[in-house]
Protein backbone atom coordinates (compact mmCIF):
# COMPACT_ATOMS: atom_id res chain seq x y z
CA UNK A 1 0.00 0.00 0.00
CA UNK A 2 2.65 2.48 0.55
CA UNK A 3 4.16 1.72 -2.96
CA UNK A 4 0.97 2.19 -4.36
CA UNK A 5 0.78 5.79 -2.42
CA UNK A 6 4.65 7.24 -3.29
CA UNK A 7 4.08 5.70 -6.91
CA UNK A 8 0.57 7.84 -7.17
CA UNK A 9 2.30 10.82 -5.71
CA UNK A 10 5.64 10.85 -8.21
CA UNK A 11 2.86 10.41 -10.80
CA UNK A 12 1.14 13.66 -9.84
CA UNK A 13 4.04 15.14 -9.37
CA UNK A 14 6.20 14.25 -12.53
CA UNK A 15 3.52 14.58 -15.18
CA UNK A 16 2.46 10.51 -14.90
CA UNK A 17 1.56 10.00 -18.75
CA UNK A 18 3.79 12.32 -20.44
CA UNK A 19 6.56 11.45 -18.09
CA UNK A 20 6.13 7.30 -18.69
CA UNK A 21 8.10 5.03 -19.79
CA UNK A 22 5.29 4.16 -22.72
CA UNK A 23 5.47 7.73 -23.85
CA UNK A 24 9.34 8.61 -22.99
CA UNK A 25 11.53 5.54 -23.21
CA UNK A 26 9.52 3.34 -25.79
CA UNK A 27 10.69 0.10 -24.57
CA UNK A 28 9.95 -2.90 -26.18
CA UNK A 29 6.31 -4.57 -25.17
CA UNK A 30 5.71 -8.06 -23.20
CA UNK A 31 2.68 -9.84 -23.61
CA UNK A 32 1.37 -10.80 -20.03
CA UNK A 33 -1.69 -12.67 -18.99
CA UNK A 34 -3.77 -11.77 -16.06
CA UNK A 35 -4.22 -14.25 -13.35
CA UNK A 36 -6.96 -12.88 -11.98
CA UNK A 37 -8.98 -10.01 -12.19
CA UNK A 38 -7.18 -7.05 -11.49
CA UNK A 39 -7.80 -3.25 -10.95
CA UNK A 40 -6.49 -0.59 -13.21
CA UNK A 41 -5.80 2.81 -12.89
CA UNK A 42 -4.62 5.97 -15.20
CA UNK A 43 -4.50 9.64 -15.06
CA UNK A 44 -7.67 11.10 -16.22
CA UNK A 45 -7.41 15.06 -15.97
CA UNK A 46 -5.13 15.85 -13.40
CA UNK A 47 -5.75 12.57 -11.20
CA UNK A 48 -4.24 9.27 -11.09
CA UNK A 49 -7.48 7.39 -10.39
CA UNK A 50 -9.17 3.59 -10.74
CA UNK A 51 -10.42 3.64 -14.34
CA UNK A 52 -11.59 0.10 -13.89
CA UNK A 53 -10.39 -4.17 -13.76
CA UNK A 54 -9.41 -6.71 -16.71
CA UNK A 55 -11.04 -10.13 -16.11
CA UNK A 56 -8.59 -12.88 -15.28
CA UNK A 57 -6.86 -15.16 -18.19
CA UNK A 58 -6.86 -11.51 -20.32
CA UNK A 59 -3.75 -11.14 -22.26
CA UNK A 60 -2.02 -7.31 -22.45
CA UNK A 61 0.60 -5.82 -23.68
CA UNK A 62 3.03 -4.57 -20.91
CA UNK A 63 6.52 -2.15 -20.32
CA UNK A 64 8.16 -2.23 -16.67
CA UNK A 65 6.83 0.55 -14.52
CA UNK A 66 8.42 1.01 -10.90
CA UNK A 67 9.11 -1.59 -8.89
CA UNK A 68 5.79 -3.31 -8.13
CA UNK A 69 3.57 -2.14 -11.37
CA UNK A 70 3.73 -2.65 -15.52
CA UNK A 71 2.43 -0.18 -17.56
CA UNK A 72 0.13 -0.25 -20.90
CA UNK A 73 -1.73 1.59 -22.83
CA UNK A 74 -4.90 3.22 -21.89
CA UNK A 75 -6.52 5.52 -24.07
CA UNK A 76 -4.78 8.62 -24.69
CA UNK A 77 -1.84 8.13 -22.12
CA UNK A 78 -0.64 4.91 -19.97
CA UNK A 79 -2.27 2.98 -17.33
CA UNK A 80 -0.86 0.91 -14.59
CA UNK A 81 -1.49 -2.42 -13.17
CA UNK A 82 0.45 -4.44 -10.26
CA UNK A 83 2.74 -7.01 -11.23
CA UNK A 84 1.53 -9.23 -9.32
CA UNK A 85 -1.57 -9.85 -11.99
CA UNK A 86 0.08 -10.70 -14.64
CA UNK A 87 2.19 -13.39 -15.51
CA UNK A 88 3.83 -14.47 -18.81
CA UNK A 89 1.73 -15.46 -21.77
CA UNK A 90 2.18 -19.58 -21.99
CA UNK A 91 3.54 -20.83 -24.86
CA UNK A 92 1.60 -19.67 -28.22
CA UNK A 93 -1.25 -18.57 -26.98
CA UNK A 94 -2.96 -15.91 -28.87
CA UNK A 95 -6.23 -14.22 -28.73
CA UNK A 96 -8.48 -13.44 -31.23
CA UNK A 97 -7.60 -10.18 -32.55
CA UNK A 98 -4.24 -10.58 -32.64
CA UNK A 99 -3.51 -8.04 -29.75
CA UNK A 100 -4.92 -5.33 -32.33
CA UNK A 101 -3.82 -3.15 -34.80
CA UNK A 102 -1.26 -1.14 -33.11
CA UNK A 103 -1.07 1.21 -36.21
CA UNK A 104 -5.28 1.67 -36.78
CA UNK A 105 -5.65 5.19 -36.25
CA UNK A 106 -8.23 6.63 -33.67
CA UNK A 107 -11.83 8.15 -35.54
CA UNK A 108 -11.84 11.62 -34.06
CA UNK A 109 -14.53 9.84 -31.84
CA UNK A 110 -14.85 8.69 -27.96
CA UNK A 111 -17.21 7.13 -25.95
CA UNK A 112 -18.52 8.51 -22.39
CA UNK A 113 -19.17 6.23 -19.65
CA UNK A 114 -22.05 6.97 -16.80
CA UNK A 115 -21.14 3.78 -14.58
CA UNK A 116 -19.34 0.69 -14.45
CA UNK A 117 -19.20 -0.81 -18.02
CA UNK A 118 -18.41 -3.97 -19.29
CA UNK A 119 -16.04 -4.57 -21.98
CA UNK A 120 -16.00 -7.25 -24.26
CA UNK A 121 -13.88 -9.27 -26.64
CA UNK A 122 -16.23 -9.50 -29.61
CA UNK A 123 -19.27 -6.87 -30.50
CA UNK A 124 -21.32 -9.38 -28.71
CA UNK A 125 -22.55 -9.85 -24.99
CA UNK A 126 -22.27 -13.58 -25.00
CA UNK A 127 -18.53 -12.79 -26.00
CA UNK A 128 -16.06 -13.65 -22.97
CA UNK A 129 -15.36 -10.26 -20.89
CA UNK A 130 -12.44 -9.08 -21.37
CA UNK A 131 -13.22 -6.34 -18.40
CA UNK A 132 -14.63 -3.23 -16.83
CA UNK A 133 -14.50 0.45 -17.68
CA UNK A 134 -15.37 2.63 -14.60
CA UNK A 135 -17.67 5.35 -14.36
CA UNK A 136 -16.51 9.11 -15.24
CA UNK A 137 -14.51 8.33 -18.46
CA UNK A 138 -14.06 9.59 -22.14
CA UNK A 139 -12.35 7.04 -23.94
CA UNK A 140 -11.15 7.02 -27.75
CA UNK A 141 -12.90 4.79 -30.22
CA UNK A 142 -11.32 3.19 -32.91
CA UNK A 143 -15.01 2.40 -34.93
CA UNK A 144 -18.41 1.35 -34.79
CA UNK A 145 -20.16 -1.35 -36.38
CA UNK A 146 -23.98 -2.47 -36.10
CA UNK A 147 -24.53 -6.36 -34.97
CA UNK A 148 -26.96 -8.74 -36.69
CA UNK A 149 -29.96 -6.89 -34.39
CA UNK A 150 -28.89 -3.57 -35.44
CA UNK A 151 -26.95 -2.59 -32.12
CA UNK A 152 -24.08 -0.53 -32.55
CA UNK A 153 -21.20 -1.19 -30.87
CA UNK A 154 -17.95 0.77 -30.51
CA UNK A 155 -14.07 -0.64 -30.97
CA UNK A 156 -11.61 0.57 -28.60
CA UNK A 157 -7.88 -0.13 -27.40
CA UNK A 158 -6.61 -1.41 -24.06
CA UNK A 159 -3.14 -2.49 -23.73
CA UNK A 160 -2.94 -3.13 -27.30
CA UNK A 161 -5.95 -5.66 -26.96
CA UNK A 162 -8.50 -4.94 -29.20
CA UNK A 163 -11.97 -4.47 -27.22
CA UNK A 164 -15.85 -3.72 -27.27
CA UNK A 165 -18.21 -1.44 -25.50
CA UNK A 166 -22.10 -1.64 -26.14
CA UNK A 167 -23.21 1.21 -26.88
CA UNK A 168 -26.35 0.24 -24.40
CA UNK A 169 -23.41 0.65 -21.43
CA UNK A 170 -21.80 4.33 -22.91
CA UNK A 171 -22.69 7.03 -25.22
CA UNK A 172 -21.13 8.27 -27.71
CA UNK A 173 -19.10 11.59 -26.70
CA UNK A 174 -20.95 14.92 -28.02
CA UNK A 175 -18.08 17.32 -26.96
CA UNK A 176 -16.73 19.59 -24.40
CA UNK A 177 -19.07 22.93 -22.66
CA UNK A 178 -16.98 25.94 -22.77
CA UNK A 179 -18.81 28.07 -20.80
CA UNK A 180 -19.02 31.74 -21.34
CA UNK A 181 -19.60 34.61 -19.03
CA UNK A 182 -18.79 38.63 -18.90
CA UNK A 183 -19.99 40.61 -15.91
CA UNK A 184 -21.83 39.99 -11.81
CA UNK A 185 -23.45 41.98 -10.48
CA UNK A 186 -25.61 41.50 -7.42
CA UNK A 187 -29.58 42.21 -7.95
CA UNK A 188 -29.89 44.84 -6.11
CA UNK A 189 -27.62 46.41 -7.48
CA UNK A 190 -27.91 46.15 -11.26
CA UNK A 191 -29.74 49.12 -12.49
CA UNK A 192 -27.96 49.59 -15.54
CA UNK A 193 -27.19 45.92 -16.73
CA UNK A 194 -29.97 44.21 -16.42
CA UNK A 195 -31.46 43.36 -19.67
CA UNK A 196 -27.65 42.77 -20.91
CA UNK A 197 -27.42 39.39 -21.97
CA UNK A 198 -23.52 39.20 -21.19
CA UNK A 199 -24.43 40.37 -17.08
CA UNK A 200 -25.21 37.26 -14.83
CA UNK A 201 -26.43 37.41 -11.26
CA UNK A 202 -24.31 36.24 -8.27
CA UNK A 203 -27.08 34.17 -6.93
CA UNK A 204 -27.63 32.69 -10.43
CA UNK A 205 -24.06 32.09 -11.17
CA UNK A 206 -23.33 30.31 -7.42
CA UNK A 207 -26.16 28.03 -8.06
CA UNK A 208 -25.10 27.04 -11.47
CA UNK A 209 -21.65 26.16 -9.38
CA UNK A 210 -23.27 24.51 -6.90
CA UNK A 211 -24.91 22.50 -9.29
CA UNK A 212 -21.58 21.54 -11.21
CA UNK A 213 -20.43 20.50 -8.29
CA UNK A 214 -23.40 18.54 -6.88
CA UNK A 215 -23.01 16.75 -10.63
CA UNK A 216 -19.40 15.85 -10.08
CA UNK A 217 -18.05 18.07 -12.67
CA UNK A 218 -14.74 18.83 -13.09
CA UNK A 219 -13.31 21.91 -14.38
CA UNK A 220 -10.89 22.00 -16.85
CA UNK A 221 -8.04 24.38 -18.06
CA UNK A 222 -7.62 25.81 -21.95
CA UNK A 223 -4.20 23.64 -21.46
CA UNK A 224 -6.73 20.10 -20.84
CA UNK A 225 -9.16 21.49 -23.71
CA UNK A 226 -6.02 21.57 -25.93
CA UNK A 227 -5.25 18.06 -24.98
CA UNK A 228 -8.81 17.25 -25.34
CA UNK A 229 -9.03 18.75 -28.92
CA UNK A 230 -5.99 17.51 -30.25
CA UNK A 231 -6.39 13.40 -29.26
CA UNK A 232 -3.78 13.84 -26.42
CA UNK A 233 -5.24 13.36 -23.16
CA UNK A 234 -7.26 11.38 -20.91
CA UNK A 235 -10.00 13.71 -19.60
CA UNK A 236 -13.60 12.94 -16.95
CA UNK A 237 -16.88 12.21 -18.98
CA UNK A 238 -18.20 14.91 -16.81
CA UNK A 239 -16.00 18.09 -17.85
CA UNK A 240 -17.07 21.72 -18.60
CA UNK A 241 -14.60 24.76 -18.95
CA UNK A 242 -15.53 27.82 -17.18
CA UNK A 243 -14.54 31.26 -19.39
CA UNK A 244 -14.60 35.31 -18.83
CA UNK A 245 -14.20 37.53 -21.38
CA UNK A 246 -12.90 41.13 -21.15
CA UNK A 247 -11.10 40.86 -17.46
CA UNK A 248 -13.85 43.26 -15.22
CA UNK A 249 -13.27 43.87 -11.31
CA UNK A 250 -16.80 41.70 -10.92
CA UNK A 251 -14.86 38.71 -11.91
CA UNK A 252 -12.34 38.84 -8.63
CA UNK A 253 -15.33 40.57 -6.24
CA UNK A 254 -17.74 38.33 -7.44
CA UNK A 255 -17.15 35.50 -9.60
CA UNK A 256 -13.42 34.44 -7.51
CA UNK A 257 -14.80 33.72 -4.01
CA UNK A 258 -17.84 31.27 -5.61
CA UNK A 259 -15.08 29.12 -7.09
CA UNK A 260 -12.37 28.89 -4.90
CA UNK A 261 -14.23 26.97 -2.40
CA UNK A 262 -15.03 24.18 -4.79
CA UNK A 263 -11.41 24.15 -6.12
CA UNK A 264 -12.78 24.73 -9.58
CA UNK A 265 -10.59 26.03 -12.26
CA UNK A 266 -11.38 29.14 -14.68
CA UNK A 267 -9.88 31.03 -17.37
CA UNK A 268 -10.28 34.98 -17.65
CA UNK A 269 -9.13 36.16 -21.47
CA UNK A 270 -7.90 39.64 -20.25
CA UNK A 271 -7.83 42.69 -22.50
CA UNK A 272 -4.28 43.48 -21.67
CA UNK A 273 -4.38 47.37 -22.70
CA UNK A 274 -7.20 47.87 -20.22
CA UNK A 275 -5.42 46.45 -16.72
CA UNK A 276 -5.59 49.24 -14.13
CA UNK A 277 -2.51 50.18 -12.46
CA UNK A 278 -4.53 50.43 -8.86
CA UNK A 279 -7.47 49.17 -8.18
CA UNK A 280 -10.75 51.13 -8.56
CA UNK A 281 -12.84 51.70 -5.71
CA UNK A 282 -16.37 49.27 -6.91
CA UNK A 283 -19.11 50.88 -8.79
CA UNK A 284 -21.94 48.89 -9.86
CA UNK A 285 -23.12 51.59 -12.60
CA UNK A 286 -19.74 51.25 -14.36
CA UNK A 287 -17.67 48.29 -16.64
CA UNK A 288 -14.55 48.40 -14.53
CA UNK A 289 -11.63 46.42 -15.10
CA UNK A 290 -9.55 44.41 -12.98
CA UNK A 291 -6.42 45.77 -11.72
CA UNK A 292 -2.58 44.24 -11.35
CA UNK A 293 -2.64 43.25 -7.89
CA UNK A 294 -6.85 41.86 -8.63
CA UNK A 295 -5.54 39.75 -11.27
CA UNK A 296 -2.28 38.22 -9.08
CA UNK A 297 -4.88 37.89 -6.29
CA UNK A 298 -6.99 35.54 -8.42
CA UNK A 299 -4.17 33.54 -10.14
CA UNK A 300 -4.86 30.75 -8.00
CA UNK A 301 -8.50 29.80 -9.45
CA UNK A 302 -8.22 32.13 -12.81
CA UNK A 303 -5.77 31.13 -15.77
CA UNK A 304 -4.86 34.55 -17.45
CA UNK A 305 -5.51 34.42 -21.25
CA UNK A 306 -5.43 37.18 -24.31
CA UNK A 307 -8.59 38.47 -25.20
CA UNK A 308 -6.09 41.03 -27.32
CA UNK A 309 -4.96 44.24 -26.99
CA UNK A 310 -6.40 47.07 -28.92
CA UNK A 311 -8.83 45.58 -30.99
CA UNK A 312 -11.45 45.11 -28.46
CA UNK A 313 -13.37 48.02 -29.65
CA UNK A 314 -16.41 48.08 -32.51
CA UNK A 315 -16.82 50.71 -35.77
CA UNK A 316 -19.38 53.08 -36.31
CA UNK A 317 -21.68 50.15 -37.97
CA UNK A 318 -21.34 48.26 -34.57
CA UNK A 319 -18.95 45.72 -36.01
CA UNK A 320 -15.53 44.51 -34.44
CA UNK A 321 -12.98 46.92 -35.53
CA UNK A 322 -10.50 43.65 -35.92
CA UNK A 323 -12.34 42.91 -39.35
CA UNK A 324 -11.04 45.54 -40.70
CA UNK A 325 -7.75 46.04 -39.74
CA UNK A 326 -5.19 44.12 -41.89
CA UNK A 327 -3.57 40.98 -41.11
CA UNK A 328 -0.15 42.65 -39.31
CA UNK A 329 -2.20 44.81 -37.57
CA UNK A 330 -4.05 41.97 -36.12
CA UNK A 331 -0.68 40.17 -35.72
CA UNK A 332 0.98 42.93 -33.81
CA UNK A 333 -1.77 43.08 -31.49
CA UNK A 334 -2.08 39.58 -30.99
CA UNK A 335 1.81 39.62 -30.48
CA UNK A 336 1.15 42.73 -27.86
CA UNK A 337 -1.41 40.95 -25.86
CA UNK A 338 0.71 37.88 -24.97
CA UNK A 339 4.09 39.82 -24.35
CA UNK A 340 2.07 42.45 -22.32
CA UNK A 341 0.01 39.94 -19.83
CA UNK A 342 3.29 37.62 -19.85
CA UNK A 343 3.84 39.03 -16.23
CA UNK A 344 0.49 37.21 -15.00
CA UNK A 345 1.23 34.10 -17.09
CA UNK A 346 4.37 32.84 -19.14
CA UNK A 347 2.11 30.30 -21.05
CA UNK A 348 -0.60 33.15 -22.81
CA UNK A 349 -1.14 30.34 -25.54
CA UNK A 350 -5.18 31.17 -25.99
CA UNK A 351 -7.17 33.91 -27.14
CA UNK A 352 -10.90 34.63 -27.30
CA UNK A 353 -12.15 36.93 -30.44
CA UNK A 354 -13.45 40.46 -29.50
CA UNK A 355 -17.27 40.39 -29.73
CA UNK A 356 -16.69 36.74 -31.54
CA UNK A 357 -15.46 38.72 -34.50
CA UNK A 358 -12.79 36.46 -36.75
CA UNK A 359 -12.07 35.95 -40.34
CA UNK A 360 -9.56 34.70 -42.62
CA UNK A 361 -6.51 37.65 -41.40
CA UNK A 362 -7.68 36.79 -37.72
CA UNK A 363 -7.27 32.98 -38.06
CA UNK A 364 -3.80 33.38 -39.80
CA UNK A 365 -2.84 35.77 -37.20
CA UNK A 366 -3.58 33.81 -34.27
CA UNK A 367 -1.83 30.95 -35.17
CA UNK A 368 1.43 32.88 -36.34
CA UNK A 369 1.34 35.09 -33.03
CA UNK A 370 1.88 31.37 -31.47
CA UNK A 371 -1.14 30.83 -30.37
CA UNK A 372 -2.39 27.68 -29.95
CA UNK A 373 -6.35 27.64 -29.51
CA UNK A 374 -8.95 30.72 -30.01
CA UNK A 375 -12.63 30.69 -29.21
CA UNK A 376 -15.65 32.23 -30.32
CA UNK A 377 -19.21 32.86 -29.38
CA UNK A 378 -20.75 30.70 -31.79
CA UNK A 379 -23.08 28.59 -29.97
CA UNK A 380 -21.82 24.65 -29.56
CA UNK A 381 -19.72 22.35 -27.83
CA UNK A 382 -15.99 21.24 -28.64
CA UNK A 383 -14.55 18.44 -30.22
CA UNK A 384 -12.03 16.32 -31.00
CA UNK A 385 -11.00 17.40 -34.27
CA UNK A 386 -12.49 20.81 -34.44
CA UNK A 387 -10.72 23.43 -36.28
CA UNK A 388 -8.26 24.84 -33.15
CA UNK A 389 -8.85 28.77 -33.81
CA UNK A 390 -12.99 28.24 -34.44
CA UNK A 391 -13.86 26.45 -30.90
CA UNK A 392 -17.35 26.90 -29.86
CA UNK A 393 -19.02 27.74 -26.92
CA UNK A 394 -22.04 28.20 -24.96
CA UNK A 395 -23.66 31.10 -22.81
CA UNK A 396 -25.79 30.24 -19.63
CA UNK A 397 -28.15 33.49 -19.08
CA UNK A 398 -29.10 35.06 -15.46
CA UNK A 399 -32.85 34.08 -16.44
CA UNK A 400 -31.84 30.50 -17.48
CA UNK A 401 -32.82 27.49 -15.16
CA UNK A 402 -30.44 25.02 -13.70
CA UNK A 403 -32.93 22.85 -16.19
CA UNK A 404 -32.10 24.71 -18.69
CA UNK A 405 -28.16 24.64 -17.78
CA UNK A 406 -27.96 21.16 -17.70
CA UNK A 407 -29.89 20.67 -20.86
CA UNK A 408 -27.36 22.91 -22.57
CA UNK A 409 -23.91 20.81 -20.97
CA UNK A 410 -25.31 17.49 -20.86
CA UNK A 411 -24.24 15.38 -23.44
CA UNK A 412 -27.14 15.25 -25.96
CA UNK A 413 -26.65 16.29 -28.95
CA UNK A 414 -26.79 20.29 -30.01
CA UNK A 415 -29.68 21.57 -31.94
């Protein structure tokens, strides 16, 4: 048990899948057999957790781990199993598939799983079991094929073992919420903002919290969306990203102390020429924006990101000025942003589009200014796949139900 708890903790603190010896050191592969059934685990966000068993007599394809585990791998990144499981495969025994096709690529797709769920070795639930998926997961598929009574079932990967989910046990994964919000203000005192769509309650946005957190949600980072996007990380089935555009003092009087207390995680896209030296003293009737020392006092919860520098302003038709500035323009201020809120965060490696505003100079720019994922405010959920500098996301309104909320982040599909 304390191998199991020093192992766990070098895990968390090293980086566990990107630092393993699957992903680093690329040794050479053993084919073991279980002996019995035995538990699993992986990091899934920024946990090392139980991600669920493999029957006994299963065979898997295993590196050496520390001294008491093997490692294999699981989905985007490596899972671990003890040694004493496993022992060599017998002879020339051989399963089915052939230990899989190590080279099939992944389909852009994964599944979602709600509970326990049983995985098979054939699309077929009089197949053997191979094992158990646990609840909480978003795992790659390969495919999907329909059985002679129409039921679909999904192909995934475990340990280079070729395996099958029902699709009656998981769903098929719809993408990520990236939740959008602006501006709190307490009732009482919102007389100016209250039929602006982009101003939330506090009472409406600490029960929407409450409610992600009664739902076992975890928030993720732009860094884990990136992972997420780009087929690179393990991540919870129930995730949701938490954004705030234009960097306003409601976000650390407000916003800051409903999240800290549930450890959640957001990510405030700042516009960097607008930072106040000292902070103002509050004023309800006014947009004011978050100070130096606000924004280091919230660095603990908030993620400082660009929401540019300049170009956060609209013409006289009421349309983002950045459409019509040319594509160095754009680029300089892109490059101005990151360089300029570089003292809150050395990693500035996402932006969020002025009033949603993009085109083709915008796109170009973004990904020259280095960087690496932009979103919008057209309405939808993220993917794996999606175009990196045209993510989607989705706007939960002071008048909106928690009904309504979890309608909008659960995983059904978007109308």
């Amino acid at each position: 048990m304390f191998t199991r708890v020093v192992f766990v903790l070098l895990l968390l603190i090293t980086g566990s899948a990107s630092a393993s010896l699957i992903n680093q050191q690329r040794l050479p592969a053993r084919y073991m057999q279980t002996t019995e059934d035995a538990t699993i685990w992986a990091q899934v966000g920024n946990n090392v957790v139980t991600v669920g068993n493999v029957r006994a007599g299963q065979i898997l394809a295993v590196v050496p781990g520390a001294a008491d585990y093997y490692e294999f791998s699981f989905g985007f990144g490596t899972g671990f199993i003890d040694k004493g499981h496993l022992e060599p495969v017998q002879g020339h025994q051989r399963v089915e598939d052939t230990l899989g096709d190590l080279n099939k690529p992944l389909s852009n797709q994964n599944l979602l799983t709600w509970r326990d769920t049983p995985v098979y070795n054939a699309p077929s639930t009089g197949s053997a079991p191979f094992g158990v998926l646990a609840d909480n997961l978003r795992y790659p598929i390969i495919s999907k094929l329909k059985d002679r009574l129409n039921q679909t079932w999904y192909q995934i990967r475990i340990g280079n073992r070729l395996a099958w989910v029902s699709s009656l046990d998981a769903q098929e994964d719809n993408g990520i919420p990236v939740l959008t919000y602006h501006h709190i203000l307490r009732d009482e005192e919102n007389t100016r903002f209250r039929h602006t769509s982009t101003t939330t309650s506090v009472r409406a946005f600490s029960n929407q919290m409450t409610w992600l957190r009664d739902q076992g949600y975890t928030t993720l980072t732009m860094y884990q969306l990136e992972g997420y996007v780009r087929n690179k990380m393990n991540l919870p089935a129930r995730s949701v990203v938490i954004t705030f555009d234009d960097g306003l003092k409601s976000v650390s009087r407000y916003a800051y102390p409903v999240l800290k207390p549930y450890g959640f995680k957001a990510t405030a896209f700042i516009i960097s020429s607008r930072i106040k030296r000292h902070p103002q003293k509050w004023d309800p009737k006014s947009l004011q924006f978050m100070s130096v020392s606000e924004l280091r006092g919230i660095e603990d919860v908030f993620d400082v990101q660009s929401h540019t520098h300049f170009l956060h302003r609209v013409d006289g038709n009421r349309h983002p000025i950045l459409l019509s500035r040319s594509y160095h323009n754009i680029l300089f201020d892109f490059a101005r942003s990151r360089r300029s809120l570089a003292q809150f965060n050395p990693h500035v490696l996402y932006l969020s589009y002025p009033f949603g505003g993009y085109d083709d100079k915008a796109i170009k720019a973004a990904n020259d200014a280095g960087f690496h994922l932009a979103v919008t405010t057209v309405k939808g959920k993220v993917k794996p796949g999606d175009n990196p500098f045209l993510l989607k996301r989705l706007y939960i309104l002071r008048t909106d139900s928690l009904e309504t909320m979890s309608r909008l982040i659960s995983n059904q599909p978007q109308s």
